[in-house]
Protein backbone atom coordinates (compact mmCIF):
# COMPACT_ATOMS: atom_id res chain seq x y z
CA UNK A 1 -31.69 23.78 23.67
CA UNK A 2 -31.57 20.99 25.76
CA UNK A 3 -28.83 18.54 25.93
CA UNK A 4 -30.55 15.44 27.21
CA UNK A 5 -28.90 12.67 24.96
CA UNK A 6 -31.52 10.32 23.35
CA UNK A 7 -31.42 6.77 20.61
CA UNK A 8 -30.95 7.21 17.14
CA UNK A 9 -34.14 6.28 15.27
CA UNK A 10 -33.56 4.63 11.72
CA UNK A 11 -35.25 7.35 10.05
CA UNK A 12 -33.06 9.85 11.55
CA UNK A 13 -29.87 8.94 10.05
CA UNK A 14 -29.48 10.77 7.73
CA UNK A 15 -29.96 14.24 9.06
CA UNK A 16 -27.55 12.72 12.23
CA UNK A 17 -25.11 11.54 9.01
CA UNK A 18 -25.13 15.03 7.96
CA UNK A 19 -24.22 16.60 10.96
CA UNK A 20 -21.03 14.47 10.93
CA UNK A 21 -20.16 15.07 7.60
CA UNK A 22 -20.29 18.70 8.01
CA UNK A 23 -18.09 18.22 10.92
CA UNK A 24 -15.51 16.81 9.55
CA UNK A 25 -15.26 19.22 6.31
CA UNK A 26 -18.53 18.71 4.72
CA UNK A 27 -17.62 16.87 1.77
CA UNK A 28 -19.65 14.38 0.93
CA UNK A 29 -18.61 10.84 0.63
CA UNK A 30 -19.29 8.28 -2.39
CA UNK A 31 -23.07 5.88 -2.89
CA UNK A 32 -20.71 3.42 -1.82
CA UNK A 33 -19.12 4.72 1.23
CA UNK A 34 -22.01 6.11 2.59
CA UNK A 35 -24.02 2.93 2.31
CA UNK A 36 -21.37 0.65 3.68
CA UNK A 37 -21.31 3.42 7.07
CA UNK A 38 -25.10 2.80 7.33
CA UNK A 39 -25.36 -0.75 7.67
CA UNK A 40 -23.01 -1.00 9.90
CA UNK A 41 -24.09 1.79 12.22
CA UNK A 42 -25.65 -0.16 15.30
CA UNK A 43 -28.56 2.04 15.82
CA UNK A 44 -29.49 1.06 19.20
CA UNK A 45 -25.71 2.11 20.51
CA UNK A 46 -26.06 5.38 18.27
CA UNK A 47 -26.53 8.81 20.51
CA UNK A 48 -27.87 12.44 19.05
CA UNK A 49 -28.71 15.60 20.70
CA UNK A 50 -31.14 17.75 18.57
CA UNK A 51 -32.06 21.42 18.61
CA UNK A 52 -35.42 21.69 17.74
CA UNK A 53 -35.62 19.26 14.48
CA UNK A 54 -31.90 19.75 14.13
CA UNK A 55 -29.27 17.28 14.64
CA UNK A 56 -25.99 19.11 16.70
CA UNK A 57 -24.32 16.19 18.39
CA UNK A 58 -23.17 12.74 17.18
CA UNK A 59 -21.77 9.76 18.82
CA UNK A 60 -21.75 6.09 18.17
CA UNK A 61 -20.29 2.61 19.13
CA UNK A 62 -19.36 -0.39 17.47
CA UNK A 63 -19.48 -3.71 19.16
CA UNK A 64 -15.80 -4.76 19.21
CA UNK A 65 -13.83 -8.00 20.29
CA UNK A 66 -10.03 -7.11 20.91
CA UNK A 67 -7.00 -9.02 21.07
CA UNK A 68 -5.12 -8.16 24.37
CA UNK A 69 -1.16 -9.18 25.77
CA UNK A 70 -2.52 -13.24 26.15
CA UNK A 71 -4.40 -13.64 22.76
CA UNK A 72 -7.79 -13.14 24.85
CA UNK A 73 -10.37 -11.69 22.40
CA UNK A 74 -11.99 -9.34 24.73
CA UNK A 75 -15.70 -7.08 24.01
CA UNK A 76 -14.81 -3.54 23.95
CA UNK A 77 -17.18 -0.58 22.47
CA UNK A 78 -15.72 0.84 19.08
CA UNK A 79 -16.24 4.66 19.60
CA UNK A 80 -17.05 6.32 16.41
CA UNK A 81 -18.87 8.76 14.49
CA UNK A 82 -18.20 11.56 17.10
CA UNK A 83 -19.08 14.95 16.52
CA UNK A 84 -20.84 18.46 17.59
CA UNK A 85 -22.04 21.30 15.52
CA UNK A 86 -19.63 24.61 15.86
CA UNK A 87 -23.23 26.40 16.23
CA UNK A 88 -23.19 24.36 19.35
CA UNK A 89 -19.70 23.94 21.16
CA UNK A 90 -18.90 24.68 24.75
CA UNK A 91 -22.56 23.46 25.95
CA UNK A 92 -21.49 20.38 27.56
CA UNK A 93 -23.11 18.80 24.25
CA UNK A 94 -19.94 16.34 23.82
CA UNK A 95 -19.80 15.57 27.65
CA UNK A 96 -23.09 14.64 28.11
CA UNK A 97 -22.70 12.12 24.82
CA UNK A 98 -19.37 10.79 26.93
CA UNK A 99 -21.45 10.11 29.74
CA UNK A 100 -24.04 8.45 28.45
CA UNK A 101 -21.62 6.26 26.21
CA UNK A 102 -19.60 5.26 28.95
CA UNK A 103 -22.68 4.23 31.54
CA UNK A 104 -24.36 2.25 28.60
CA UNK A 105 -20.96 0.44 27.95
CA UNK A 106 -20.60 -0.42 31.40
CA UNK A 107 -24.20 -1.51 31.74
CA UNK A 108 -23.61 -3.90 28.92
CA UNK A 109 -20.41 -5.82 30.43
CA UNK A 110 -18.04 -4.16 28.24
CA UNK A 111 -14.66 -3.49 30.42
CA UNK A 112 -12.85 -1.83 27.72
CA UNK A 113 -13.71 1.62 25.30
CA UNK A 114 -11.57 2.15 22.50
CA UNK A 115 -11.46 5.00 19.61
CA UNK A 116 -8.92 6.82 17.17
CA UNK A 117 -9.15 10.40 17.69
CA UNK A 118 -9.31 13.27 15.36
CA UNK A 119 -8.05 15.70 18.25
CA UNK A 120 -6.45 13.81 20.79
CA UNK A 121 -6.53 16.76 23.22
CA UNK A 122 -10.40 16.12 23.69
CA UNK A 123 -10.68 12.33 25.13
CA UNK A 124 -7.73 12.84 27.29
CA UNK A 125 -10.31 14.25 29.74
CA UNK A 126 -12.62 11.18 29.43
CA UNK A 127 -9.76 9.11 30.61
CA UNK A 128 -8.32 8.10 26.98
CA UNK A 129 -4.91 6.98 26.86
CA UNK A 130 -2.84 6.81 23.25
CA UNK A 131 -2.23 2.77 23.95
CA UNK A 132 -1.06 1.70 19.74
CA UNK A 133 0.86 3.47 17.79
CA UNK A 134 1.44 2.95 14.31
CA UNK A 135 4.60 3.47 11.13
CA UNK A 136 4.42 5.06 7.85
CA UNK A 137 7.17 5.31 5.48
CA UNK A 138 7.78 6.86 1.65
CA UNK A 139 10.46 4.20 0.49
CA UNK A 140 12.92 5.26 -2.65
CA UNK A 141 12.45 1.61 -4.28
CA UNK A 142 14.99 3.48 -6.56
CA UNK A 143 17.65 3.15 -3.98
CA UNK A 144 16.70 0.71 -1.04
CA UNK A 145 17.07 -2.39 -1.37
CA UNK A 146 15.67 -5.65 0.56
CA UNK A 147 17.43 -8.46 1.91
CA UNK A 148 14.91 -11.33 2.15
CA UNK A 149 15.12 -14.67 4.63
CA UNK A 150 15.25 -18.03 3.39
CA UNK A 151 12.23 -19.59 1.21
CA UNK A 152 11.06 -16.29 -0.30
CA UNK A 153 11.08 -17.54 -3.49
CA UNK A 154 9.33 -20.73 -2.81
CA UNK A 155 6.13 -18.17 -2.65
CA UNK A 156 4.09 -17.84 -5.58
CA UNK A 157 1.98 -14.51 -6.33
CA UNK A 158 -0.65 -13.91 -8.38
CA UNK A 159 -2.65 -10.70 -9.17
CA UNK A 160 -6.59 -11.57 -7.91
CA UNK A 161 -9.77 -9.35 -8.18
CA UNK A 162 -9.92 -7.84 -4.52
CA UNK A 163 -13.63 -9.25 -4.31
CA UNK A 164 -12.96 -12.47 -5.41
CA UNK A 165 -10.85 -13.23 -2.65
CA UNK A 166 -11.89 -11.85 -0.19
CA UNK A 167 -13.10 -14.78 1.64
CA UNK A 168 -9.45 -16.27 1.67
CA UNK A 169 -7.95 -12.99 2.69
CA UNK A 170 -10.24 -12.59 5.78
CA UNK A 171 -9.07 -15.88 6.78
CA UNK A 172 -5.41 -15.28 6.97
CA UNK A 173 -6.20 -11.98 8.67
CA UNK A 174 -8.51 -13.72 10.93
CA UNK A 175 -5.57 -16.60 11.81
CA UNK A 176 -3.47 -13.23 12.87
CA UNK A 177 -5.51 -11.75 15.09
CA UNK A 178 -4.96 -13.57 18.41
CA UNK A 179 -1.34 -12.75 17.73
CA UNK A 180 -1.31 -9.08 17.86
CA UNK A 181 -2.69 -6.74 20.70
CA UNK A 182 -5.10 -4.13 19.55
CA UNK A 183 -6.02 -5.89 16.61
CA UNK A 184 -10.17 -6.03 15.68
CA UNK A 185 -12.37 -9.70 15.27
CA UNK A 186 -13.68 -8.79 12.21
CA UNK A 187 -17.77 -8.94 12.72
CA UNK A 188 -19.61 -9.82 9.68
CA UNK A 189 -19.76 -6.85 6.85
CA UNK A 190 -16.59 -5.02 8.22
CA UNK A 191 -14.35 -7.28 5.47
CA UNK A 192 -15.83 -4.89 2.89
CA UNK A 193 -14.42 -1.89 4.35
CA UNK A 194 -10.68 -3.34 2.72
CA UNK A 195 -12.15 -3.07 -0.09
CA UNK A 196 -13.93 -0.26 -0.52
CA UNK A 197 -12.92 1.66 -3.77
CA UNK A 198 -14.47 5.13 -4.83
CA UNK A 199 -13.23 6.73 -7.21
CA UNK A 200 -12.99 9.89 -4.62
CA UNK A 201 -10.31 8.21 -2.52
CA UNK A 202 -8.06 6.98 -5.54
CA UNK A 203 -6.57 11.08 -5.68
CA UNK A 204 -5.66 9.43 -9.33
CA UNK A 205 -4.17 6.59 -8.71
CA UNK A 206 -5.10 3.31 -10.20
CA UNK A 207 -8.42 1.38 -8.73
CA UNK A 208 -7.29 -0.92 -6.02
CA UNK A 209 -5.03 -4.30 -6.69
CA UNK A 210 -4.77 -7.31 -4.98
CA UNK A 211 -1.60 -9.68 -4.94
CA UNK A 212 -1.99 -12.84 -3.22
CA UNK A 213 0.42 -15.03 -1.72
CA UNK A 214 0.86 -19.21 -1.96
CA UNK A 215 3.00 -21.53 -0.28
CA UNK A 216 2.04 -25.33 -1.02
CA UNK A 217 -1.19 -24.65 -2.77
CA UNK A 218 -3.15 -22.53 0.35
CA UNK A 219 -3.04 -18.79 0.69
CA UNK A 220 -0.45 -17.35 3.15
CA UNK A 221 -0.91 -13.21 2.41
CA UNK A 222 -1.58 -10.97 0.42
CA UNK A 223 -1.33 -7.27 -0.14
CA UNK A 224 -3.87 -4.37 -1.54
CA UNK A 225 -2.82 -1.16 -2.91
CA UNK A 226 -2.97 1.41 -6.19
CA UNK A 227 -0.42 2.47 -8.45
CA UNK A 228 0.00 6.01 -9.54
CA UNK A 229 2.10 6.51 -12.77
CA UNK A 230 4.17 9.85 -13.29
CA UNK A 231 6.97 11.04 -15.88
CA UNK A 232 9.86 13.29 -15.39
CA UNK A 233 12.50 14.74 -17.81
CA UNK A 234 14.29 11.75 -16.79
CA UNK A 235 12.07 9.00 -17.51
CA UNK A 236 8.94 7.37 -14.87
CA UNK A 237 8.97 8.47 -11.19
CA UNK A 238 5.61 6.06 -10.25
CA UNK A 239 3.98 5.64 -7.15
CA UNK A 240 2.94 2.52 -4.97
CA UNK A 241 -0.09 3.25 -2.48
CA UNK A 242 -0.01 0.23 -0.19
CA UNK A 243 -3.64 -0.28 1.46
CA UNK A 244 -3.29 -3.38 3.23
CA UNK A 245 -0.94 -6.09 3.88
CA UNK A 246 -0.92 -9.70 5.81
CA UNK A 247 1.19 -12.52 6.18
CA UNK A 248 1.52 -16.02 7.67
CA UNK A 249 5.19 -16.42 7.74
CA UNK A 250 8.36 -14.45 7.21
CA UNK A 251 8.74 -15.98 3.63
CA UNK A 252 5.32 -14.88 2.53
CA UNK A 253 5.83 -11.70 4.16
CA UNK A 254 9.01 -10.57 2.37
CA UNK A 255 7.87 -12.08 -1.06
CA UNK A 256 4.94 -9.56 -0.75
CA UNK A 257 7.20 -6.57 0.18
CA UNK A 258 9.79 -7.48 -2.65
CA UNK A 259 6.64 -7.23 -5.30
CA UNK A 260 5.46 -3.73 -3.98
CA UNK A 261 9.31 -2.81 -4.49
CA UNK A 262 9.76 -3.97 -7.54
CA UNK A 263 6.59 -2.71 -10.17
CA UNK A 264 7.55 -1.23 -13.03
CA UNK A 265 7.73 2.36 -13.57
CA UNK A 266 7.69 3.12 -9.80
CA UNK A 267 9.77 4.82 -7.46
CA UNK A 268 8.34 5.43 -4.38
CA UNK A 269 6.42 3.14 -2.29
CA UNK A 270 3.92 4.90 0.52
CA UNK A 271 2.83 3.27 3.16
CA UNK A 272 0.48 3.85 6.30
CA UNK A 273 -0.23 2.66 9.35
CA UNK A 274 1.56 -0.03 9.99
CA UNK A 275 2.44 -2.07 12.82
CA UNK A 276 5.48 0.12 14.99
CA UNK A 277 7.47 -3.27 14.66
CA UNK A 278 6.75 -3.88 11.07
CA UNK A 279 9.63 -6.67 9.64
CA UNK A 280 10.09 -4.60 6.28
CA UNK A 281 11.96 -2.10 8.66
CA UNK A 282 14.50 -4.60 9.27
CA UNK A 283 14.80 -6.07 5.95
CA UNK A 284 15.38 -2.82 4.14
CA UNK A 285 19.47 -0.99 2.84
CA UNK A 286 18.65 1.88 4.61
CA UNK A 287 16.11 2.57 6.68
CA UNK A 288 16.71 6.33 6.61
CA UNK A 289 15.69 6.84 2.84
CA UNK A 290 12.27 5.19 3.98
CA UNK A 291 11.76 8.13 5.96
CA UNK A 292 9.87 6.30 8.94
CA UNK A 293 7.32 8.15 10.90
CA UNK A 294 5.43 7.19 14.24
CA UNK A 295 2.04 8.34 15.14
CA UNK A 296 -0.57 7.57 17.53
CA UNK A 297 -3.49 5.07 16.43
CA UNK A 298 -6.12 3.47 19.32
CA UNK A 299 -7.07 5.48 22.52
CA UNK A 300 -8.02 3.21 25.27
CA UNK A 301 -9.96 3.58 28.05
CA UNK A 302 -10.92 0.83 31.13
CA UNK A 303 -14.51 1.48 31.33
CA UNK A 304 -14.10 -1.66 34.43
CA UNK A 305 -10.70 -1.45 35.99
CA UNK A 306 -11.38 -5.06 37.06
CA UNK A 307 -12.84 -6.52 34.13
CA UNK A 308 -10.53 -4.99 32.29
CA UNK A 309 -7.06 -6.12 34.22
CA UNK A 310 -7.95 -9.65 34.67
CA UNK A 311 -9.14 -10.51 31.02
CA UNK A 312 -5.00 -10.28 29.72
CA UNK A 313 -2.27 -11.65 31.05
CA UNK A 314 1.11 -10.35 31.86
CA UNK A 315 4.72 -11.45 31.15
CA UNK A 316 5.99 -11.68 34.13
CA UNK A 317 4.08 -12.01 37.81
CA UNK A 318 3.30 -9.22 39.18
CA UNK A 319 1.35 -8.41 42.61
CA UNK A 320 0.99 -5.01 42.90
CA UNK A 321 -1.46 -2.59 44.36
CA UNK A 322 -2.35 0.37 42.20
CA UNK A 323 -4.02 3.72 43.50
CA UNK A 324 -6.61 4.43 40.36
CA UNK A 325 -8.10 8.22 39.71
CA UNK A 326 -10.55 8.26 37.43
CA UNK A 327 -13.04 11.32 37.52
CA UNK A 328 -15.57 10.35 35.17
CA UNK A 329 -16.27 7.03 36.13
CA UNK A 330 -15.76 7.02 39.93
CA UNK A 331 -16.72 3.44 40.16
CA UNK A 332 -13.21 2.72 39.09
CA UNK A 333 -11.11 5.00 41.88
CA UNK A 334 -9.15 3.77 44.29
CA UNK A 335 -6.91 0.67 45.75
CA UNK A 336 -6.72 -2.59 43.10
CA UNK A 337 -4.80 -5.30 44.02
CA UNK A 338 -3.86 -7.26 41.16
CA UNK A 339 -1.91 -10.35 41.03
CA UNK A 340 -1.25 -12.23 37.70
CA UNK A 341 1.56 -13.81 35.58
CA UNK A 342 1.38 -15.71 31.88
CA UNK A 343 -1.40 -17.93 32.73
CA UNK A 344 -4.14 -15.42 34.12
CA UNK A 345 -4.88 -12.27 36.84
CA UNK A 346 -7.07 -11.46 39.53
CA UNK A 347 -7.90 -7.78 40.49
CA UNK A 348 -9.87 -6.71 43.31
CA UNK A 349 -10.83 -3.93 45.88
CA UNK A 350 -8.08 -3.77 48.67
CA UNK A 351 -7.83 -1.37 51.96
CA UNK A 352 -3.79 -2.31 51.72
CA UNK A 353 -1.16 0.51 50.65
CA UNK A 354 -0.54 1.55 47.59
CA UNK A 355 2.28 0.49 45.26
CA UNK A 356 2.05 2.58 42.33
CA UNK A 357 -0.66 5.79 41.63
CA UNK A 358 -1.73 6.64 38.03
CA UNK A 359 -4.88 7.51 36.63
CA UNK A 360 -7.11 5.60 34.56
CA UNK A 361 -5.49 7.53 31.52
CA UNK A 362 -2.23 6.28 31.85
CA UNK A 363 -3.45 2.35 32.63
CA UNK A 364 -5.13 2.73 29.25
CA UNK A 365 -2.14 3.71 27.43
CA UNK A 366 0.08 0.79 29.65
CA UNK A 367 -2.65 -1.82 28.84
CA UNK A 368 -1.91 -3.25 25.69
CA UNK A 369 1.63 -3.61 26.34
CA UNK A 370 2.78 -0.57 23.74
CA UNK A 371 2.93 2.31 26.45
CA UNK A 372 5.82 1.57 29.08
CA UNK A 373 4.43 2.53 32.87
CA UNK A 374 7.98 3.66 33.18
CA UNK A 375 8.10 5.47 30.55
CA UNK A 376 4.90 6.95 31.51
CA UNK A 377 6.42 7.52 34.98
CA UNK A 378 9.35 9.62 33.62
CA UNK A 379 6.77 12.00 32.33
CA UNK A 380 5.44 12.51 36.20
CA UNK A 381 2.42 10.88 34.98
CA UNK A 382 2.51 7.63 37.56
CA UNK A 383 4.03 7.82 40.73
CA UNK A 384 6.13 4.93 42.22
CA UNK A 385 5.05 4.39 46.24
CA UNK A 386 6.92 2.11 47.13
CA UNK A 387 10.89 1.29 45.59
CA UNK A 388 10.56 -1.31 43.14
CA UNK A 389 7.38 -1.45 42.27
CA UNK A 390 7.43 0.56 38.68
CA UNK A 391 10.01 -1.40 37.32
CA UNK A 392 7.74 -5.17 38.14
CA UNK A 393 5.04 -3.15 36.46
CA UNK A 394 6.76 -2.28 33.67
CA UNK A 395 8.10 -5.77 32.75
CA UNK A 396 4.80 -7.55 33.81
CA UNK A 397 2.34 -5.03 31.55
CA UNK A 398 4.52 -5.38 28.45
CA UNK A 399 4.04 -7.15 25.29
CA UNK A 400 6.53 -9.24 23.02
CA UNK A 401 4.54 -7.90 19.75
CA UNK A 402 3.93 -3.97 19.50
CA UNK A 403 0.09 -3.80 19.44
CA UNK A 404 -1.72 -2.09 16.48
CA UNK A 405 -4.94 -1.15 15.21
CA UNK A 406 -5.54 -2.46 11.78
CA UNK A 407 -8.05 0.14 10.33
CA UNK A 408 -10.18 2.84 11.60
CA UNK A 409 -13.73 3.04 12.32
């Protein structure tokens, strides 16, 4: 076998589609699904290695822009559809996929690489950093009750097929995205992935619902989910499935939240991957019979250390100069001096001594503002050099928002 890493051709999806099914349990995935997956695979970005006329190692990219600390919508490759046969592990099949990836995405301009990892132990060696985490919750709706801010009920709701408002939902989520860091510019066809519905992913539960929000005639929000109904010996024990939810304002925000509290015959309401800062936490009775639970969402690597630095901004000056090891893309090691504050940053090659030393790892976790350097640095994974340093880095590479991814890919 030879592991020389080649362009998907159109005709070879699906046998490539295959291999990543079987990959990741074999089970195969609805008309729907599958047909959504292939027009938006980007073919010429879309890597194979093939045994003879067998596909045994998958990799793809999406062409992303992300919001970073700033509001800067910035390109970054999507990193997807990863996988290698277990006929064929522990060839270098998956490292030589990395480094062709990476080398095309710095080819093309890109400065940033992003991805949401099945086994985060793998991409730590690439130089991906966990840099969003997200909250999930299963609220007792029986027992926890919300307190809701001023003008709640000045919001109007109204159930709406999920397609036939689509339009107006991508445009409040659109009107949210400089906001957050981490969050995805939705490129054309990637709204219908909210949507999506097959019958395989329901696990019984009702198809999917859309409430939207109003305040003075325009749409402010609006949340997705299913409804699962269940009786016990003392009377309904239903389940909310929330999917998706957006808001323009606190108002609309807790109006939507109330709702998903208060359907009928439920009890429980189950959320997923939300932002780490989510307001519902801090509108809630008691936040302990929501049963809150973190978990790690985007890996982020700098594919150009430079690029990368100077496209956000930081919230407080900083001029510091970091030592940068990074392994797999030497192009990136060594001194950077970079000097920025609210308005913009510059980061270049500098001879001077060193400040702080990390690798490229940890400045992917630290760079959306959601990974603290000093926390990092109490880990032993970045090294203060000179007395003061870590703590200007730490306030200057924050972010007022937590980032957060909004879906997968």
């Amino acid at each position: 076998m030879t592991t020389d890493v080649r362009v998907l051709r159109q005709d070879e999806w699906d046998g490539w589609y295959a291999n990543l099914i079987r990959a990741f349990g074999g089970v195969d995935e609805s008309p729907e699904e599958r047909g959504l997956w292939r027009e938006l695979t980007e073919f010429d970005r879309s890597l194979g290695i093939w045994d003879g006329e067998v596909c045994v190692g998958t990799a793809g990219a999406f062409g992303f822009r992300l919001t970073v600390p700033g509001g800067a919508s910035v390109p970054a490759a999507g990193i997807t559809m990863v996988s290698v046969a277990a006929t064929h592990r522990r060839r270098g099949v998956l490292t030589s996929m990395m480094r062709r990836q990476l080398d095309d995405i710095r080819s093309g301009g890109e400065p940033l690489a992003v991805l949401t990892a099945s086994e985060p132990e793998i991409y730590g060696r690439f130089g991906y950093g966990a840099a969003t985490f997200h909250t999930s919750a299963e609220i007792d709706t029986s027992r926890v009750r919300l307190s809701v801010p001023a003008g709640t009920d000045e919001v109007r709701l109204r159930y709406a097929a999920p397609g036939d408002v689509l339009d107006a939902c991508e445009a409040v989520y659109a009107r949210l995205v400089p906001g957050r860091p981490g969050m995805l510019a939705r490129q054309p066809g990637w709204e219908r992935l909210g949507v999506l519905d097959p019958v395989s992913e329901r696990d019984g539960a009702s198809p999917l619902q859309c409430v939207v929000a109003e305040r003075d005639g325009r749409i402010t929000g609006y949340a997705r989910f299913r409804t699962k109904l269940d009786w016990g010996v003392t009377g309904h024990n239903g389940t909310v499935r929330l999917t998706d939810l957006a808001a323009l304002d606190p108002a609309t925000d807790a109006a939507l939240w109330r709702f998903l509290f208060g359907i009928d015959l439920t009890t429980t309401l189950i959320v997923r991957g939300r932002p780490a800062d989510d307001a519902w936490q801090h509108l809630v009775s008691d936040i302990r019979r929501c049963r809150p639970r973190l978990r790690d969402a985007l890996y982020l690597r700098l594919v150009d250390v430079a690029g990368a630095l100077e496209a956000r901004t930081y919230q407080a000056p900083v001029d510091l100069v970091f030592e940068v090891e990074d392994t797999f893309c030497p192009w990136n090691a060594g001194r950077w001096r970079l000097t920025g504050d609210a308005k913009g940053a510059s980061c270049v090659p500098t001879p001077d001594t060193a400040d702080i030393a990390l690798s490229v790892r940890e400045l992917g976790s630290a760079y959306l503002g959601g990974v603290s350097l000093m926390a990092l640095a109490a880990a032993g994974r970045v090294r203060e050099l000179r007395r003061g340093a870590l703590a200007e880095a730490s306030l200057a590479f924050g972010s007022a928002v937590a980032p957060w991814l909004p879906h997968g890919f």
